[in-house]
N, C-alpha and C. Protein backbone atom coordinates (compact mmCIF):
# COMPACT_ATOMS: atom_id res chain seq x y z
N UNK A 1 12.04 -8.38 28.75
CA UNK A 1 11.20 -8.07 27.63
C UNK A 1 11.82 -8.73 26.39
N UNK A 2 10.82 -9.54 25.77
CA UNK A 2 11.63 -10.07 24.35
C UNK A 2 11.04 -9.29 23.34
N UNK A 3 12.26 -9.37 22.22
CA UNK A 3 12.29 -8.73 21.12
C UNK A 3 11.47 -9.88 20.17
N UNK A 4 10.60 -8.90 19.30
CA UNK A 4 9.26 -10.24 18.59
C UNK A 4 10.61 -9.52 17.06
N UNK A 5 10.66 -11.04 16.41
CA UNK A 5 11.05 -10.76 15.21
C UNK A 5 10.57 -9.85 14.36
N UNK A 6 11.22 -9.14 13.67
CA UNK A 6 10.85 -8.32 12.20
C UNK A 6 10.73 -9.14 11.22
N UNK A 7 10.31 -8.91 10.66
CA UNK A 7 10.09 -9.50 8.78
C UNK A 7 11.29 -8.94 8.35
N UNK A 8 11.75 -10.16 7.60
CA UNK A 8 13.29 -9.93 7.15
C UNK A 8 13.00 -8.70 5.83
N UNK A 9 13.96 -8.15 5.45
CA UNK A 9 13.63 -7.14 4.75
C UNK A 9 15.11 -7.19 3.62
N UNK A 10 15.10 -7.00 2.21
CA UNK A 10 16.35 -7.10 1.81
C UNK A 10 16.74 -6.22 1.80
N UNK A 11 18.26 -6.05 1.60
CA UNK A 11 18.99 -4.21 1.54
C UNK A 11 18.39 -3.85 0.02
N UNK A 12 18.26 -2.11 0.62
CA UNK A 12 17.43 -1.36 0.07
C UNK A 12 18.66 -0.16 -0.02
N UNK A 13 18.97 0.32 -1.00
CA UNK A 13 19.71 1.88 -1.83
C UNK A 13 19.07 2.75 -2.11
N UNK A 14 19.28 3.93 -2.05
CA UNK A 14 18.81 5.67 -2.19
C UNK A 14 17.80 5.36 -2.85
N UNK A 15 17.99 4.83 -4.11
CA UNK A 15 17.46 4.50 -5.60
C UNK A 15 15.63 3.91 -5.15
N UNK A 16 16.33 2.49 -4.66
CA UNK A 16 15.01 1.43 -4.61
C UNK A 16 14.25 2.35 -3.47
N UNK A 17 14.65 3.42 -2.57
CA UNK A 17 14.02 3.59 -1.61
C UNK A 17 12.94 5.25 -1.59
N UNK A 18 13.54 6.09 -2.86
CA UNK A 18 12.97 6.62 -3.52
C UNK A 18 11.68 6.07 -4.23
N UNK A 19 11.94 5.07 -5.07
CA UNK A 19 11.18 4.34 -5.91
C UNK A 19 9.87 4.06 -5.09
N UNK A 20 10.18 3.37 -4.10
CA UNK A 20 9.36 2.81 -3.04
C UNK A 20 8.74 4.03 -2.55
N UNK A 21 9.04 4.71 -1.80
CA UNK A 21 8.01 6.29 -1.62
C UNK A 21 7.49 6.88 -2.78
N UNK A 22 7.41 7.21 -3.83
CA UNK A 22 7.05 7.58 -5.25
C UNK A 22 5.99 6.43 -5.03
N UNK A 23 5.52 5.04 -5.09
CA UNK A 23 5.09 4.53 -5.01
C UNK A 23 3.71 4.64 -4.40
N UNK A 24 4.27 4.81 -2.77
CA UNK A 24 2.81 5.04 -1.90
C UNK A 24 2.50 6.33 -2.35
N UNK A 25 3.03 7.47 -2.70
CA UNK A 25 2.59 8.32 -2.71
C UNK A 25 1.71 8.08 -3.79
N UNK A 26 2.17 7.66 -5.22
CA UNK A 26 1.25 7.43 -6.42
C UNK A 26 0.16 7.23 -6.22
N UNK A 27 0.20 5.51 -4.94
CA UNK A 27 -1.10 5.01 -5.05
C UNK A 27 -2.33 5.72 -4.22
N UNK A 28 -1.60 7.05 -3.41
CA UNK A 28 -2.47 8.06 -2.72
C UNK A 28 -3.37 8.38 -3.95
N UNK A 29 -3.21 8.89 -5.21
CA UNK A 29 -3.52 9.59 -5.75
C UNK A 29 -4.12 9.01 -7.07
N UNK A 30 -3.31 7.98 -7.62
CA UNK A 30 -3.67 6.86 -8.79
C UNK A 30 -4.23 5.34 -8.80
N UNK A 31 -4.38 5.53 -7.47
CA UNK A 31 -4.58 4.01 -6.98
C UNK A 31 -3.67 2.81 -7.46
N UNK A 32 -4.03 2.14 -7.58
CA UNK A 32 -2.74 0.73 -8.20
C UNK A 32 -1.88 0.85 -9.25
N UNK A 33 -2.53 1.93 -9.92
CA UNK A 33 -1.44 1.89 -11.42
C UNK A 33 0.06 2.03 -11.42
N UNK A 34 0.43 3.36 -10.18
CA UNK A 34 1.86 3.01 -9.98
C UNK A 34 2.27 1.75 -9.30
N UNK A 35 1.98 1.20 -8.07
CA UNK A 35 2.40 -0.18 -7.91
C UNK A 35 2.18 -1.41 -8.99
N UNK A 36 1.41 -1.24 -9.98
CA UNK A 36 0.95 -1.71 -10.68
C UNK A 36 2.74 -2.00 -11.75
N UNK A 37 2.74 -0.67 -12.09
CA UNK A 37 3.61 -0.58 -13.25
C UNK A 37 5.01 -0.88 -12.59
N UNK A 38 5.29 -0.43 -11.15
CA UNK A 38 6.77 -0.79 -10.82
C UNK A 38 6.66 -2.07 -10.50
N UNK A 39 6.15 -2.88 -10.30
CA UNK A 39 5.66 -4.17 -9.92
C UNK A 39 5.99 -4.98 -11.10
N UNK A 40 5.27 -4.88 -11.91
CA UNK A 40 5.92 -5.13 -13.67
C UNK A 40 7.24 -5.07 -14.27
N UNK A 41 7.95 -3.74 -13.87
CA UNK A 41 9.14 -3.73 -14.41
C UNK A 41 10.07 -3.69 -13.61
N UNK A 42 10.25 -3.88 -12.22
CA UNK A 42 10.72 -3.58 -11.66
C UNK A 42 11.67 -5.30 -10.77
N UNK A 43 11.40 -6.07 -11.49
CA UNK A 43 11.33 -7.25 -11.18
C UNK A 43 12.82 -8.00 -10.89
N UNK A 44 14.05 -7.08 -10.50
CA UNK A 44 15.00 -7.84 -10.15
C UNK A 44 15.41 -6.50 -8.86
N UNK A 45 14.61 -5.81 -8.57
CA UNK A 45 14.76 -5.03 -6.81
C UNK A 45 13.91 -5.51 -6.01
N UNK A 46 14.18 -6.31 -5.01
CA UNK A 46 13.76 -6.99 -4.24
C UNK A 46 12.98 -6.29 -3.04
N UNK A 47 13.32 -4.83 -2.60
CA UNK A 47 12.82 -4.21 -1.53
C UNK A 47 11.60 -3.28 -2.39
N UNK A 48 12.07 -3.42 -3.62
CA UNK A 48 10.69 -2.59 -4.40
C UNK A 48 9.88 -3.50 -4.68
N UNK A 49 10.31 -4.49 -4.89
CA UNK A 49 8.71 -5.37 -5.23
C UNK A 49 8.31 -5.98 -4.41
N UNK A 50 8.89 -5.86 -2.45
CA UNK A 50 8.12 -5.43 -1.25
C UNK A 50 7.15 -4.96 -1.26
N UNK A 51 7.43 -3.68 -1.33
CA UNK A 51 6.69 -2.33 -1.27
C UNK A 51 5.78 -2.25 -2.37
N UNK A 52 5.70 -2.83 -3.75
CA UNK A 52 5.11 -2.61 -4.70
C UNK A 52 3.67 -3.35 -4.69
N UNK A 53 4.02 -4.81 -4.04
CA UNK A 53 3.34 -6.06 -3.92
C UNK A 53 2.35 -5.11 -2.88
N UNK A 54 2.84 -4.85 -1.30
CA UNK A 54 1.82 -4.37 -0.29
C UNK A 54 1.44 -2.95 -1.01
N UNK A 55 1.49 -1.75 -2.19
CA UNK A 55 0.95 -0.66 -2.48
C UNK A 55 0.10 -1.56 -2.99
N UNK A 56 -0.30 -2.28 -4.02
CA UNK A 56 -1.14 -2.93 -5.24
C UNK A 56 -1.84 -3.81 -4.43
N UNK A 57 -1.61 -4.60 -2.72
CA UNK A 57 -2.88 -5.39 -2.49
C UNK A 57 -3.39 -4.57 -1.56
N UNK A 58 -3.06 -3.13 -0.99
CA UNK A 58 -4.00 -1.87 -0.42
C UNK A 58 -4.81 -1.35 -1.21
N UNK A 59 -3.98 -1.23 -2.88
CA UNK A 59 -5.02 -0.69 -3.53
C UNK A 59 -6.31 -1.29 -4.22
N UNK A 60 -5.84 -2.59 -4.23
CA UNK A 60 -7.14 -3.74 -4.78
C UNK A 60 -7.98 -3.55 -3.40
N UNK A 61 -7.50 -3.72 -1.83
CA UNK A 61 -8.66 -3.81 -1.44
C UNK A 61 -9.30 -2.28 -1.20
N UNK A 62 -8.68 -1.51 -1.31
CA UNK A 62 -9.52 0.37 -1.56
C UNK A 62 -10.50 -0.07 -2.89
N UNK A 63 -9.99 -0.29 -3.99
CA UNK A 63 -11.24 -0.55 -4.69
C UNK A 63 -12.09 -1.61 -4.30
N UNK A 64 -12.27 -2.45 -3.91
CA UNK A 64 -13.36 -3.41 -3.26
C UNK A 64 -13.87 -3.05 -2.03
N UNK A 65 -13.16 -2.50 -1.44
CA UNK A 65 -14.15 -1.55 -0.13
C UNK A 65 -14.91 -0.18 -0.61
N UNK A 66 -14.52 0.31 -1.76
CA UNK A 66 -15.20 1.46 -2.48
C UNK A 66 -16.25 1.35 -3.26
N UNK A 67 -16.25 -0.50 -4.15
CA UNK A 67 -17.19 -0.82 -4.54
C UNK A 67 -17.72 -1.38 -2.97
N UNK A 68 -18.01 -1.67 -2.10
CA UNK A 68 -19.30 -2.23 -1.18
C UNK A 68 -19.37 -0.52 -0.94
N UNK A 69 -18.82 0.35 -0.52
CA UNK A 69 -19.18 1.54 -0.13
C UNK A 69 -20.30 2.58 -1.33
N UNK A 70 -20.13 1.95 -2.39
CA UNK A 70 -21.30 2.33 -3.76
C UNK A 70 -22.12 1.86 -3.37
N UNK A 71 -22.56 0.92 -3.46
CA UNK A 71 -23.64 -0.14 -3.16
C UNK A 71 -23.98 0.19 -1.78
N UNK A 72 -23.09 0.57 -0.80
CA UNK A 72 -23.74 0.58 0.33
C UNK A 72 -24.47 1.97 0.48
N UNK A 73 -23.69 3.07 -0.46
CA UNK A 73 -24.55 4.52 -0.54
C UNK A 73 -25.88 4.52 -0.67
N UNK A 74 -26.53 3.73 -1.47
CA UNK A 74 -28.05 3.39 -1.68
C UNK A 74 -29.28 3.86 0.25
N UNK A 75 -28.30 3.09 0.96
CA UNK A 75 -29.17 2.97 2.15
C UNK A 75 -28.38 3.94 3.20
N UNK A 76 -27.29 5.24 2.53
CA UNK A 76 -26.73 6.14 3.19
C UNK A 76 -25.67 5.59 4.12
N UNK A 77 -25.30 4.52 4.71
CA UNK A 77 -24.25 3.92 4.97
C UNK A 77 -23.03 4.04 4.16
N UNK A 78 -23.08 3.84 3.03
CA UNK A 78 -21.76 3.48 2.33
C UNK A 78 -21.18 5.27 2.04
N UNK A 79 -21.98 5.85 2.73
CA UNK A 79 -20.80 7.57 2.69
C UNK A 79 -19.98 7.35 3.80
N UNK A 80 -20.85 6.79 4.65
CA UNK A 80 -20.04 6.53 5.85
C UNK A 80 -18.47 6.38 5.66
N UNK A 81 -18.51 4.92 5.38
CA UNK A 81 -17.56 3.78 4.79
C UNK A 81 -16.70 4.69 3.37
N UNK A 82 -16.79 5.38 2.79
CA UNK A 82 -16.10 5.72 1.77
C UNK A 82 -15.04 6.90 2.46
N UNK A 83 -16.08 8.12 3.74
CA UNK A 83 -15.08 8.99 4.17
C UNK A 83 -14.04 7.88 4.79
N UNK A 84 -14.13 7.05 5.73
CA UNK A 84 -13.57 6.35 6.29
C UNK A 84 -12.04 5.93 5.90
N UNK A 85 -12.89 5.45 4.60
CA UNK A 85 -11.32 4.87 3.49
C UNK A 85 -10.87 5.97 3.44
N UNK A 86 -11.56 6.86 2.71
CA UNK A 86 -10.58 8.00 2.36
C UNK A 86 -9.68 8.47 3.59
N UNK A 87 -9.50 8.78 4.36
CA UNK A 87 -8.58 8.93 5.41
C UNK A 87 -7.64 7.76 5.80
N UNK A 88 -8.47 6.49 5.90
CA UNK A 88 -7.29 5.23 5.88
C UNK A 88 -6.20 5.30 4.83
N UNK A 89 -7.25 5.70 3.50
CA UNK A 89 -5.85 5.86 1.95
C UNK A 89 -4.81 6.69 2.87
N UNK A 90 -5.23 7.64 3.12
CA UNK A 90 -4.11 8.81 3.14
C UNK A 90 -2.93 8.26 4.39
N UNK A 91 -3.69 7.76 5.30
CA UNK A 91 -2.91 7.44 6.51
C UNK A 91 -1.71 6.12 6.36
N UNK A 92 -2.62 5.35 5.89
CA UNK A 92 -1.62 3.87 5.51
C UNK A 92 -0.55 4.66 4.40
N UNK A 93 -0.82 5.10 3.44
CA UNK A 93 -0.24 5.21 2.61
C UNK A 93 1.28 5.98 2.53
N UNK A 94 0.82 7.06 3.60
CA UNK A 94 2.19 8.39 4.56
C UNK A 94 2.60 7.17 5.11
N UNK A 95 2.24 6.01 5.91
CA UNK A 95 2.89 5.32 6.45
C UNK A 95 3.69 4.19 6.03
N UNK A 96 3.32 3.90 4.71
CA UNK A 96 4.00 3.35 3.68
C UNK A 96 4.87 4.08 3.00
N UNK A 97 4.72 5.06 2.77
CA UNK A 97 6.01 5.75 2.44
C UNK A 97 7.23 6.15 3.30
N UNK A 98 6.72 6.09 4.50
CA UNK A 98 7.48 6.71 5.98
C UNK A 98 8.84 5.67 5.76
N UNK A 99 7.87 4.42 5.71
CA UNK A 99 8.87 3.05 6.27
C UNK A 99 9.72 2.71 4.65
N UNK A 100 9.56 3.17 3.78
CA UNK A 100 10.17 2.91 2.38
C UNK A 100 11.41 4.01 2.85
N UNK A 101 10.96 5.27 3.27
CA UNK A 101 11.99 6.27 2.89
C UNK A 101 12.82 5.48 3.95
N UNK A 102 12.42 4.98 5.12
CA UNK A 102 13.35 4.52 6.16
C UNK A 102 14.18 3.23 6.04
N UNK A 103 13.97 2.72 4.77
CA UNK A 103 14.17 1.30 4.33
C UNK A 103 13.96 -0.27 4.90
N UNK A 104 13.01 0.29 5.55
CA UNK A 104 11.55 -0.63 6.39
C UNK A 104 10.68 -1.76 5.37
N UNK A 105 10.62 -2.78 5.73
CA UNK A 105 9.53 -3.10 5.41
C UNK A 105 8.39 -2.97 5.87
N UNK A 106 7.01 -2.79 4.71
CA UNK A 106 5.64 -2.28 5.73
C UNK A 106 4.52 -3.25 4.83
N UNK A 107 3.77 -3.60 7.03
CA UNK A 107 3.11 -4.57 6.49
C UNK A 107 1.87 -3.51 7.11
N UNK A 108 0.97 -3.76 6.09
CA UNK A 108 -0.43 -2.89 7.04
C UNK A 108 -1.39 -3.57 7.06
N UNK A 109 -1.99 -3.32 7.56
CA UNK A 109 -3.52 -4.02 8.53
C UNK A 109 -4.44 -3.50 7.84
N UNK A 110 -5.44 -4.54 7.69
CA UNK A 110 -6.78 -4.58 7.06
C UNK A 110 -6.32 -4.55 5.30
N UNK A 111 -4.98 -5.09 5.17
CA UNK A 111 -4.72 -5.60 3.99
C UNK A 111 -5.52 -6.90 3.36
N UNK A 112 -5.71 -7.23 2.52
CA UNK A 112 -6.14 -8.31 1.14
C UNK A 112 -5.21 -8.62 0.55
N UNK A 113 -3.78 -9.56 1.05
CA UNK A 113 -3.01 -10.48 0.36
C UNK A 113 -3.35 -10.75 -1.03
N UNK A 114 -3.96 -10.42 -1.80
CA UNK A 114 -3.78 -11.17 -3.31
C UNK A 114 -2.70 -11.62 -3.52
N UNK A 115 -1.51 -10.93 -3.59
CA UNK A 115 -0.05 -11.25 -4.90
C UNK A 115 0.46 -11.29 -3.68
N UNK A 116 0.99 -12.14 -3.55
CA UNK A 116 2.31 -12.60 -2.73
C UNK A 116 3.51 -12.72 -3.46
C-alpha cells in the first residue's frame, strides 16, 4: 500500500493553532469577516494564513451558493439548496477547525480557490 503525499504544512504553535480554530469557528457564524480580518493582519504566520486563505474561499463560495439558492427560492428549489449549505457550513467548518486544533492542514471539497 503506498502512502499518497500530504500537502506540506508549516509548523504551527499553541498560538497560530488557536487562532486557526477561532477562525472556522467565526466563519460558522460571521461568515468571511473573521478569515477576512486574520488574513489581513496576520501576514507573517504561515499556518494561519493556511487556514485563513481556505476559511475566506469557503466563505466566498457559501455566499455565492446562497445567492443562486435566493434566486433559486423563487421556483422552491433554492430552500432546498440553502438547508443543504447550511449543514455543509456547519460540517466543513467543525472540520476545519478539527484539523487547525490538530495542526493539520485542511483542504475541503466543493471549495472556490479565489486567493491562493
Amino acid at each position: 500500500m503506498t502512502d499518497f503525499p500530504r500537502p506540506s504544512s508549516p509548523a504551527a504553535d499553541k498560538n497560530s493553532q488557536t487562532f486557526a480554530v477561532l477562525v472556522w469557528i467565526g466563519t460558522i457564524f460571521f461568515t468571511f469577516i473573521p478569515a477576512l480580518i486574520v488574513y489581513l493582519l496576520k501576514k507573517d504566520d504561515a499556518f494561519l494564513q493556511e487556514h485563513a486563505k481556505e476559511a475566506l474561499n469557503w466563505a466566498i463560495t457559501m455566499l455565492l451558493l446562497t445567492l443562486i439558492g435566493q434566486i433559486l427560492a423563487i421556483v422552491l428549489v433554492g430552500f432546498l439548496l440553502i438547508g443543504i449549505m447550511f449543514v455543509a457550513q456547519l460540517i466543513f467548518c467543525i472540520m476545519g477547525a478539527v484539523k487547525a486544533s490538530n495542526g493539520q492542514p485542511c483542504v475541503l471539497p466543493f471549495n472556490i480557490r479565489l486567493i491562493k
